[in-house]
C-alpha atoms as a PDB file:
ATOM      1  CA  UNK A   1      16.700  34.318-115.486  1.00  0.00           C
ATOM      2  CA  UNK A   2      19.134  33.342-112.957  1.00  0.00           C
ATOM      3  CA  UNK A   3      16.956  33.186-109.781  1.00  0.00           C
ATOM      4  CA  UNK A   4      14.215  30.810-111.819  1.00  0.00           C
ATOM      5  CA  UNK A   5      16.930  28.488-112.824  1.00  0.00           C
ATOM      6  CA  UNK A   6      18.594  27.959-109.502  1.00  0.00           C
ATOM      7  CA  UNK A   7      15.355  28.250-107.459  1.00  0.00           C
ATOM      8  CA  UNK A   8      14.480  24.923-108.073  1.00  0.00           C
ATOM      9  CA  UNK A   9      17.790  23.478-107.522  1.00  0.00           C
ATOM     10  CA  UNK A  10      18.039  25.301-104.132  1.00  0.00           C
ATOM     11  CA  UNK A  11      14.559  23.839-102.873  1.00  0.00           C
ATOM     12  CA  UNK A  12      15.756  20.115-104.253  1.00  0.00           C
ATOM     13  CA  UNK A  13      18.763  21.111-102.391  1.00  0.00           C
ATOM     14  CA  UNK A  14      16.834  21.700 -99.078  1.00  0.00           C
ATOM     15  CA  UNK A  15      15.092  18.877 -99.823  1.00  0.00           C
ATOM     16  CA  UNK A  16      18.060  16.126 -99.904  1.00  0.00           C
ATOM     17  CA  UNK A  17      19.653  17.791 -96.743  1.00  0.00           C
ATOM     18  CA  UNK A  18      16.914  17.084 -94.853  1.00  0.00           C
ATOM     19  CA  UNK A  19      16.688  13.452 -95.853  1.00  0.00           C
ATOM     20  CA  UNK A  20      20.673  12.443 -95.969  1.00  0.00           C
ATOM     21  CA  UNK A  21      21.807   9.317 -94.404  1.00  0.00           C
ATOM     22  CA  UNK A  22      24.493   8.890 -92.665  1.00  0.00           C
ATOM     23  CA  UNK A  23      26.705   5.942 -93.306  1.00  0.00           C
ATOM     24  CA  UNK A  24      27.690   3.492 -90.753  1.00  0.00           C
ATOM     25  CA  UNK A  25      28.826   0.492 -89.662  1.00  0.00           C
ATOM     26  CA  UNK A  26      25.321  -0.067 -88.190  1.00  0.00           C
ATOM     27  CA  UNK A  27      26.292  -2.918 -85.180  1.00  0.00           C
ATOM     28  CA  UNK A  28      29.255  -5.618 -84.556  1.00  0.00           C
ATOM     29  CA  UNK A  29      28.761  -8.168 -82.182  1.00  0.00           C
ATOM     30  CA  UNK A  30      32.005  -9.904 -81.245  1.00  0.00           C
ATOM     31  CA  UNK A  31      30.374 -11.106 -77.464  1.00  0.00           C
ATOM     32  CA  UNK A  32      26.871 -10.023 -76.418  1.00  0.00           C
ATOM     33  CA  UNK A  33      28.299  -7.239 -74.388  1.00  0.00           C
ATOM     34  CA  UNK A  34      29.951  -5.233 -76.801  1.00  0.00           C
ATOM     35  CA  UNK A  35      27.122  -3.859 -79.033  1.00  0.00           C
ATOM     36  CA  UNK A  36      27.306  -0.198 -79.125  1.00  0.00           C
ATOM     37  CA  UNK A  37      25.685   2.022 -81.807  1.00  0.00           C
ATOM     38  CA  UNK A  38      28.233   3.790 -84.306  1.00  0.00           C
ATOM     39  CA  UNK A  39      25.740   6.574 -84.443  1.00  0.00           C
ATOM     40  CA  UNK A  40      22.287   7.604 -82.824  1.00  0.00           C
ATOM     41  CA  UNK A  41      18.772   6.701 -84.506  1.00  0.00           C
ATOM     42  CA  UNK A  42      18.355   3.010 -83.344  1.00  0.00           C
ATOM     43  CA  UNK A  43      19.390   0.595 -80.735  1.00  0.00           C
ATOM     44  CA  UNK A  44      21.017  -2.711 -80.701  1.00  0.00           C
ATOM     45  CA  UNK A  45      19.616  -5.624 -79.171  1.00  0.00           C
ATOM     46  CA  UNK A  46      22.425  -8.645 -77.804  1.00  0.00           C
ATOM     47  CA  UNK A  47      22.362 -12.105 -79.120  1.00  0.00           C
ATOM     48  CA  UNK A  48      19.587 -14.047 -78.239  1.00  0.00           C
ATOM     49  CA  UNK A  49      19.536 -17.770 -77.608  1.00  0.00           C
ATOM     50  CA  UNK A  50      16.508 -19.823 -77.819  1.00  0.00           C
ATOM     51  CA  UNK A  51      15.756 -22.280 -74.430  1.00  0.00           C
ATOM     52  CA  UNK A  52      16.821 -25.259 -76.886  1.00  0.00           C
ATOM     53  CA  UNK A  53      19.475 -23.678 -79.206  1.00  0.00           C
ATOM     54  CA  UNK A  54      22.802 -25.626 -79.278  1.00  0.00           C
ATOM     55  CA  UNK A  55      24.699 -22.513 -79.281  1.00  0.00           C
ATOM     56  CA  UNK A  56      26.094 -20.476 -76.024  1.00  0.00           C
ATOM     57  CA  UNK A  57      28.535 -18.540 -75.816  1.00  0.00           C
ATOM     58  CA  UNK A  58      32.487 -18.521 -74.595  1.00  0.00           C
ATOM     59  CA  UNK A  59      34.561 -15.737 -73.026  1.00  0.00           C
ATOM     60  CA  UNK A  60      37.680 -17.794 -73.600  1.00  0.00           C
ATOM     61  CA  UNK A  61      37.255 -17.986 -77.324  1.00  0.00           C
ATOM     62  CA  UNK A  62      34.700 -15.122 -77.616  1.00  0.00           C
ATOM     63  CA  UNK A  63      32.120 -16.989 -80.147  1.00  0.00           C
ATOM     64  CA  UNK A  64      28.902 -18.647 -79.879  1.00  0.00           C
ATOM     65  CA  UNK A  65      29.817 -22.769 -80.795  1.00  0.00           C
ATOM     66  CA  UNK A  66      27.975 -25.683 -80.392  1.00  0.00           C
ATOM     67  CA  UNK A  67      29.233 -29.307 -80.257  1.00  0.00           C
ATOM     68  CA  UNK A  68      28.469 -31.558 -83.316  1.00  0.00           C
ATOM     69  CA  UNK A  69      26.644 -34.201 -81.133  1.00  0.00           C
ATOM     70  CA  UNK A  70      24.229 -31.621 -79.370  1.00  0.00           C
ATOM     71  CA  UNK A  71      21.178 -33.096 -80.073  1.00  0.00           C
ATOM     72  CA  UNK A  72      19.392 -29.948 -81.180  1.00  0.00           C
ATOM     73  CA  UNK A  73      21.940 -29.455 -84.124  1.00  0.00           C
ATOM     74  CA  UNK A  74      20.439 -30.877 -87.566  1.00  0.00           C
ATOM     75  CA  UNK A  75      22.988 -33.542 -89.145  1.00  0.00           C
ATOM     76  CA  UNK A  76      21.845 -34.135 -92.800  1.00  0.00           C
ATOM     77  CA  UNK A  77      23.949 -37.137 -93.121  1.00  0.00           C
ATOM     78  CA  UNK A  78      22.198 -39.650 -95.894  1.00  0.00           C
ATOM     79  CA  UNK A  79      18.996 -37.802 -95.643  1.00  0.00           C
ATOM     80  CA  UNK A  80      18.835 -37.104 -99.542  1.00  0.00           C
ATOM     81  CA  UNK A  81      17.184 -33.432 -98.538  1.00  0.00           C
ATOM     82  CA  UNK A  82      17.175 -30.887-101.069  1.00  0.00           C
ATOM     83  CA  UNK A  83      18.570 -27.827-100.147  1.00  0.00           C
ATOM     84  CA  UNK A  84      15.447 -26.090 -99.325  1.00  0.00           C
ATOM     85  CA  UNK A  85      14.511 -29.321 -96.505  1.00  0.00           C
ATOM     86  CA  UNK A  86      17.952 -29.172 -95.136  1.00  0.00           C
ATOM     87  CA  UNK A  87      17.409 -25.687 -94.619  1.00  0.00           C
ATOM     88  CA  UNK A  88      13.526 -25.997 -93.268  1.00  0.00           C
ATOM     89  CA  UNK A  89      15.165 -28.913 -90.982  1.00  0.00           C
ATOM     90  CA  UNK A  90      17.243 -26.382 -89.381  1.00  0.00           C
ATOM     91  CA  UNK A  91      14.959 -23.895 -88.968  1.00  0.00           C
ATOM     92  CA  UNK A  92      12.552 -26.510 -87.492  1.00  0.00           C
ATOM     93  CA  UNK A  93      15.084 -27.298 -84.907  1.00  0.00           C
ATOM     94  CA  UNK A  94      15.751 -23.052 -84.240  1.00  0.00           C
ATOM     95  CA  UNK A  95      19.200 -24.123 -84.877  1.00  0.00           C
ATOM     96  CA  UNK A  96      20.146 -20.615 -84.996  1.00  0.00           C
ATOM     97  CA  UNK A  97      21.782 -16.947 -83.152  1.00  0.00           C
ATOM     98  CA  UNK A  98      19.737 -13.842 -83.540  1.00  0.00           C
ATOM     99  CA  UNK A  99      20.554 -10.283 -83.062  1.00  0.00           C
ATOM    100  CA  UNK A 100      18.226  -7.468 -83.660  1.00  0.00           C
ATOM    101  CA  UNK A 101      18.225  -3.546 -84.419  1.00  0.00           C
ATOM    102  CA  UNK A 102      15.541  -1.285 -83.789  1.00  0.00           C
ATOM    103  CA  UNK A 103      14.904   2.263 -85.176  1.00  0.00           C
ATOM    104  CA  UNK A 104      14.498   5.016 -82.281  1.00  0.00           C
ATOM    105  CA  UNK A 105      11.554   7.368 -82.800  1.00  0.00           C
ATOM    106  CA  UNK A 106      11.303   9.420 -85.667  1.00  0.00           C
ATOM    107  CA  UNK A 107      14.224   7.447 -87.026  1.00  0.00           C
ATOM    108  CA  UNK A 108      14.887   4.911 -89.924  1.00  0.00           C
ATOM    109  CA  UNK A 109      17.987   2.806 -91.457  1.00  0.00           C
ATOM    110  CA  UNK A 110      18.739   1.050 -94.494  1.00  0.00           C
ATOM    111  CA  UNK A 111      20.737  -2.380 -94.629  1.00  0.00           C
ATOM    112  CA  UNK A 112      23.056  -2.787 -96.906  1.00  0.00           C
ATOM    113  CA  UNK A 113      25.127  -5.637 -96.484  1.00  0.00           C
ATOM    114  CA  UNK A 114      25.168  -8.753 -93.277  1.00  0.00           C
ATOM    115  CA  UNK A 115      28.244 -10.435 -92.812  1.00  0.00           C
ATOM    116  CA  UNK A 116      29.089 -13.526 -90.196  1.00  0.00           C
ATOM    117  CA  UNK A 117      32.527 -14.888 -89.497  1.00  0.00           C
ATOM    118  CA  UNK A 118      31.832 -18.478 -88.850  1.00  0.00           C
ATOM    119  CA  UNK A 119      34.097 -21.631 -88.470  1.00  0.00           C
ATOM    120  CA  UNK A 120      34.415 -25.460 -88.121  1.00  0.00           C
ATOM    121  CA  UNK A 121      37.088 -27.159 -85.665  1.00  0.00           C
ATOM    122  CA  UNK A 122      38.602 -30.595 -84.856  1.00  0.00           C
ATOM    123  CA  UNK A 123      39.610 -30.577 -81.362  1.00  0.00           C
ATOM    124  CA  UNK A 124      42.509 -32.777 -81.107  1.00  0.00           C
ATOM    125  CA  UNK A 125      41.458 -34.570 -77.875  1.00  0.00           C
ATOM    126  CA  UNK A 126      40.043 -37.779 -80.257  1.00  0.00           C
ATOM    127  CA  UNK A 127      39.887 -38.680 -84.093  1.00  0.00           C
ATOM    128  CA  UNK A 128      36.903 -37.493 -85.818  1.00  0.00           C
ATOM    129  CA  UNK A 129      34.832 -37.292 -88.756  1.00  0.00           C
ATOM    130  CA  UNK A 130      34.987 -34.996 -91.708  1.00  0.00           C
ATOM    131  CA  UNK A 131      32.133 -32.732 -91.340  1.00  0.00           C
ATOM    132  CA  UNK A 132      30.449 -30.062 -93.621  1.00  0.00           C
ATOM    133  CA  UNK A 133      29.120 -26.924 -91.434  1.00  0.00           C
ATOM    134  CA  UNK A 134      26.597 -25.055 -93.617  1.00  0.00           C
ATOM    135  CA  UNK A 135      25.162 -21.585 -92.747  1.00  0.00           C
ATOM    136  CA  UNK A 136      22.472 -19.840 -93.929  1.00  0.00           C
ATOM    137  CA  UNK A 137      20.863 -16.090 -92.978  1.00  0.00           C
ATOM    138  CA  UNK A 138      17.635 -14.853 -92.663  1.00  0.00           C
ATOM    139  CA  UNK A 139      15.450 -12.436 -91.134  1.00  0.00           C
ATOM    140  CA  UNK A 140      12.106 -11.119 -90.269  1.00  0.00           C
ATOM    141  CA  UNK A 141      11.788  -8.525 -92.583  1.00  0.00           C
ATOM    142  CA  UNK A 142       9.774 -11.468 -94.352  1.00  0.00           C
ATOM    143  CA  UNK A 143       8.948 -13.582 -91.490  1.00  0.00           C
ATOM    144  CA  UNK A 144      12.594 -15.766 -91.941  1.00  0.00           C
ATOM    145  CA  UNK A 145      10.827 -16.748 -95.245  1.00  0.00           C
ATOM    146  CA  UNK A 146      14.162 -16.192 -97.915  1.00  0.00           C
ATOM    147  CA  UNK A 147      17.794 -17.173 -97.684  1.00  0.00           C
ATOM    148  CA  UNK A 148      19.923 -13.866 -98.132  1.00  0.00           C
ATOM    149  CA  UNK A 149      22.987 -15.450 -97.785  1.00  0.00           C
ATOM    150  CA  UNK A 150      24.933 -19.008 -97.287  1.00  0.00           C
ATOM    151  CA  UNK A 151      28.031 -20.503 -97.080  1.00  0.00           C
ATOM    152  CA  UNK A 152      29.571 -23.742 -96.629  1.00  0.00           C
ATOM    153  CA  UNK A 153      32.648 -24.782 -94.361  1.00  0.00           C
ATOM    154  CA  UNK A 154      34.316 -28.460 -95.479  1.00  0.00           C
ATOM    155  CA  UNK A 155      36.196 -29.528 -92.690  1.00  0.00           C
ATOM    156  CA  UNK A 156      38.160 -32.596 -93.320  1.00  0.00           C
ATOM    157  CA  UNK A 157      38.484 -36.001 -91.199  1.00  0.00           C
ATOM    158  CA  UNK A 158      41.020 -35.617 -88.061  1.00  0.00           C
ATOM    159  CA  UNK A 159      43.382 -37.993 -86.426  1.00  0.00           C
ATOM    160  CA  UNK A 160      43.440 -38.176 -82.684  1.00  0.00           C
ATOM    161  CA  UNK A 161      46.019 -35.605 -81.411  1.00  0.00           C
ATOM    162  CA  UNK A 162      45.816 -33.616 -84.110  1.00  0.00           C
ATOM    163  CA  UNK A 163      43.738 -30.176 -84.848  1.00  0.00           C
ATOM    164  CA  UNK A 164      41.835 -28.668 -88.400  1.00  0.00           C
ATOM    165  CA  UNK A 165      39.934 -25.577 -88.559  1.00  0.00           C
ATOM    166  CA  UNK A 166      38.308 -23.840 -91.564  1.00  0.00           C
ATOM    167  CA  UNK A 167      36.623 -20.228 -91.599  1.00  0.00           C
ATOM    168  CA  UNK A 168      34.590 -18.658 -93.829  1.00  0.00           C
ATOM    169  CA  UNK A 169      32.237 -15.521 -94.056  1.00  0.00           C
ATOM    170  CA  UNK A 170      28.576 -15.828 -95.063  1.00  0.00           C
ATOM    171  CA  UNK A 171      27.545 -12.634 -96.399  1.00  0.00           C
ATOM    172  CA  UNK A 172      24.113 -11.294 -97.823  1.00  0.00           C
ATOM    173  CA  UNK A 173      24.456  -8.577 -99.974  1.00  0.00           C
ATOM    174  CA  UNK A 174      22.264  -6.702-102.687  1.00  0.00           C
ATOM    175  CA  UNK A 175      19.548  -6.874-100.751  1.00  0.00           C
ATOM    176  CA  UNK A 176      15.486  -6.075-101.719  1.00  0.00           C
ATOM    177  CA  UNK A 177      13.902  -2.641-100.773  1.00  0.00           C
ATOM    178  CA  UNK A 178      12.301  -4.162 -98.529  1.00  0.00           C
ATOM    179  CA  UNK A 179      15.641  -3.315 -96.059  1.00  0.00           C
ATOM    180  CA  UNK A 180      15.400   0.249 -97.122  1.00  0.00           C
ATOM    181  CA  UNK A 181      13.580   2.576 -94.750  1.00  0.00           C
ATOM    182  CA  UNK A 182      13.241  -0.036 -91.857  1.00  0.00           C
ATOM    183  CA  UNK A 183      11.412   1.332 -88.953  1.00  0.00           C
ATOM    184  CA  UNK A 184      10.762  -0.602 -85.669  1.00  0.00           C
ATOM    185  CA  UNK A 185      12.607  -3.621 -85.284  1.00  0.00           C
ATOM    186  CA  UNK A 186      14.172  -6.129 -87.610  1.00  0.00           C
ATOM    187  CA  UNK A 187      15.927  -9.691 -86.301  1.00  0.00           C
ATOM    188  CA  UNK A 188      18.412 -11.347 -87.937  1.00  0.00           C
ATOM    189  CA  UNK A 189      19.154 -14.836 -87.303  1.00  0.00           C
ATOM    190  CA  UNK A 190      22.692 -16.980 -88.395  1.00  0.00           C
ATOM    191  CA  UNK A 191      21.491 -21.164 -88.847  1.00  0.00           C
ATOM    192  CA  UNK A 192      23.140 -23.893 -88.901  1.00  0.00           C
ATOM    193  CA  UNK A 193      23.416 -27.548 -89.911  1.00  0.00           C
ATOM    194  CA  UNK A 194      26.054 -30.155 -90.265  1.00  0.00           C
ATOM    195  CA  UNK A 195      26.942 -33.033 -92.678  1.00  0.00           C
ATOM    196  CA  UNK A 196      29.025 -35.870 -90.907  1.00  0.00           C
ATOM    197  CA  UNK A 197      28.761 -39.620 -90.340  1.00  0.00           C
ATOM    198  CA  UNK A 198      29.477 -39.308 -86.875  1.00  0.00           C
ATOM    199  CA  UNK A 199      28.877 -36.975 -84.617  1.00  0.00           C
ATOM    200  CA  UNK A 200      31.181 -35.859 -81.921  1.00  0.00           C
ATOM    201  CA  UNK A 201      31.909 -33.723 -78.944  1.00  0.00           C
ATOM    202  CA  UNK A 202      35.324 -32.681 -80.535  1.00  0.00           C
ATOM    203  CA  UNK A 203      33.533 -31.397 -83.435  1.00  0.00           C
ATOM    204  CA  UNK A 204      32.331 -27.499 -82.822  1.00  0.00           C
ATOM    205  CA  UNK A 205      30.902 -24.803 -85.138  1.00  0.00           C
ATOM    206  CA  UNK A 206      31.538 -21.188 -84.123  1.00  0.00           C
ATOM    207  CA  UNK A 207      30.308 -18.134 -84.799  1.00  0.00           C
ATOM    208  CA  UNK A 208      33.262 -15.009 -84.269  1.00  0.00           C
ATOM    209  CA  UNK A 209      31.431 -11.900 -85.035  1.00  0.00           C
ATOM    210  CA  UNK A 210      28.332 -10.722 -87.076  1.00  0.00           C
ATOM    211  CA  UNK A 211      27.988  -7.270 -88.850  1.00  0.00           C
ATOM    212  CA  UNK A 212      25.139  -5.392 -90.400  1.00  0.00           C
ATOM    213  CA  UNK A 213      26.100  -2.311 -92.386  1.00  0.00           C
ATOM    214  CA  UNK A 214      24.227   0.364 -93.301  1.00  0.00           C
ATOM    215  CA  UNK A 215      22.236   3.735 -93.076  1.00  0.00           C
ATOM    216  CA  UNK A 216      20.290   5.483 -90.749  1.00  0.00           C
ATOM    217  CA  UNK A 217      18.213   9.228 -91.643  1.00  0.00           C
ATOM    218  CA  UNK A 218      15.739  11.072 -89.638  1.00  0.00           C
ATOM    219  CA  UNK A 219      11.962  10.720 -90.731  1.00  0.00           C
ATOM    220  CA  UNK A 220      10.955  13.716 -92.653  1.00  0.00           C
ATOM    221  CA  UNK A 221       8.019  15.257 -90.503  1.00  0.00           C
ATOM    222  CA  UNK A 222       5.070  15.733 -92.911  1.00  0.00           C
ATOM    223  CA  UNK A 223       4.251  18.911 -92.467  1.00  0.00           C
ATOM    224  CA  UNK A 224       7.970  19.722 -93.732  1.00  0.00           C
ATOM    225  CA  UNK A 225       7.982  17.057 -96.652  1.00  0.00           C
ATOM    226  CA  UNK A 226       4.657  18.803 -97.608  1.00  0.00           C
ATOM    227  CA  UNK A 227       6.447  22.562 -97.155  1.00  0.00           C
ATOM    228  CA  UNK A 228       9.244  21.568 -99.714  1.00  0.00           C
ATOM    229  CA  UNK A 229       7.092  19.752-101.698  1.00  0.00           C
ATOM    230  CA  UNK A 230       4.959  23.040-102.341  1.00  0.00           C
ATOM    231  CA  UNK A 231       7.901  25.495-102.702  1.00  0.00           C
ATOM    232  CA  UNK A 232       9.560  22.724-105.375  1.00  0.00           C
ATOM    233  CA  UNK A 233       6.138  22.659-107.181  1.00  0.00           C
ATOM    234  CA  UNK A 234       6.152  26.877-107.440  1.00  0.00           C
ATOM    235  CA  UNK A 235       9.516  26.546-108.248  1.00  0.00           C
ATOM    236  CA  UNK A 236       9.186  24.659-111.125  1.00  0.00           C
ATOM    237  CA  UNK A 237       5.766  26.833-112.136  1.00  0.00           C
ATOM    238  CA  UNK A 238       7.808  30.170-112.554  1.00  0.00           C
ATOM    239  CA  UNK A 239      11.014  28.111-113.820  1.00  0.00           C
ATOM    240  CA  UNK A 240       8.242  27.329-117.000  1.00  0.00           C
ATOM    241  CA  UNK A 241       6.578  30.124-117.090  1.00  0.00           C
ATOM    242  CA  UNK A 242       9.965  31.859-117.032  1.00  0.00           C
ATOM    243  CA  UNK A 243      11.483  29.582-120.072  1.00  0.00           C
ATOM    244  CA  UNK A 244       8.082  30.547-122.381  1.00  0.00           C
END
C-alpha cells in the first residue's frame, strides 16, 4: 500500500519542482544605468523619456524631476476635474517615466508588488506656492487603462530663502492575474500632475528610485507538462484501484 500512496505525491512532487519560482527583487532603477537583473529569465529595459516629457534626469541628485512651470506638466489648479480627468489630463500630456521588463525565451515572471519613491521640493532661491504633486501608476498589461497605485505629496507654501521637501512612496500592490505568468514585455509608467496657483521654476517633483518585485520560473515544455500529467493520471488510477 505504501508505493500507491506516495506515488502520487512523488509525481505532484516532480511536478512543482519543475515549475518553482524563484523570488526576487525583479529590477531597481536608482539612474538609468544601474538596472541589472537579480536573477536570469528576463531583461531590464532603462527609463525611457518621451520627446516632450518634462522629466530628465540628474547625476547630481540621481532622480528624474521636472520643474513645476514646464509647460508639459498638467497643473489642475481650479479645473473642478474629477479624479479620473485629472488623471486622463496627465496621461494626455505623457506626463510620465517608463521602465520596462521583458521575459527571455522560454521564461516567465510574476509581479507582485511596484513601488516609486517620489518627492516634492521648494528650492529656496525665491518664495513659492504650496503645491500638491500627485502620482499615479499604470501599465500596459491593459493598455495603461487602470490605476494600480497613487499617492499624493502636499507640499506647503515657501518663503524666499527658505527650503520644504515631502516624500512619499506610491505603491501598487495585490495586483490581478493578469501580472501572473507575464511573457514578452510589460511597461510600466510613473505620472504626474500638480495642484498650485502658481507655477514656478523653484518648484520640482522627483522621482528617486522605482522597484518591481516579483517571480520569475522557466516555461514548462509541453511535451514534459504532458509526461507528468500522464504519470499523475496513472498514479492516481492504481492509488483507487488500490484503496477498493
Amino acid at each position: 500500500m505504501k508505493t500507491f500512496f506516495t506515488l502520487p505525491i512523488a509525481v505532484a512532487s516532480l511536478l512543482t519542482l519543475a515549475t518553482t519560482a524563484s523570488a526576487a527583487t525583479l529590477a531597481t532603477w536608482t539612474a538609468p544605468e544601474s538596472t541589472t537583473p537579480a536573477s536570469p529569465g528576463y531583461t531590464i529595459n532603462d527609463g525611457v523619456l518621451p520627446a516632450n516629457s518634462p522629466f530628465t534626469y540628474s547625476t547630481n541628485t540621481s532622480t528624474w524631476f521636472a520643474r513645476g512651470d514646464s509647460s508639459d506638466l498638467v497643473n489642475v489648479y481650479n479645473q473642478g476635474w474629477t479624479v479620473a480627468q485629472q488623471q486622463d489630463a496627465a496621461i494626455a500630456a505623457e506626463s510620465y517615466i517608463e521602465f520596462s521588463l521583458t521575459a527571455d525565451e522560454n521564461y516567465q515572471f510574476d509581479v507582485t508588488d511596484i513601488s516609486a519613491n517620489i518627492a516634492a521640493q521648494s528650492l529656496a532661491y525665491t518664495a513659492t506656492e504650496a503645491m500638491d504633486v500627485y502620482a499615479f501608476i499604470r501599465t500596459s498589461v491593459d493598455d495603461y487603462a487602470t490605476t494600480v497605485g497613487d499617492a499624493t505629496l502636499n507640499l506647503p507654501a515657501s518663503p524666499q530663502d527658505s527650503t520644504a521637501t515631502r516624500s512619499g512612496t506610491v505603491t501598487a500592490t495585490s495586483l490581478d492575474p493578469e501580472y501572473s505568468s507575464i511573457t514578452g514585455t510589460v511597461t510600466y509608467r510613473i505620472y504626474y500632475y500638480i495642484d498650485t496657483a502658481a507655477v514656478s521654476t523653484n518648484q520640482v517633483l522627483r522621482l528617486y528610485s522605482t522597484t518591481i518585485e516579483g517571480t520569475t520560473s522557466v516555461i514548462p515544455e509541453p511535451a514534459t507538462m504532458g509526461l507528468f500529467g500522464g504519470a499523475f493520471a496513472l498514479a492516481m488510477m492504481l492509488w483507487v484501484r488500490r484503496r477498493r
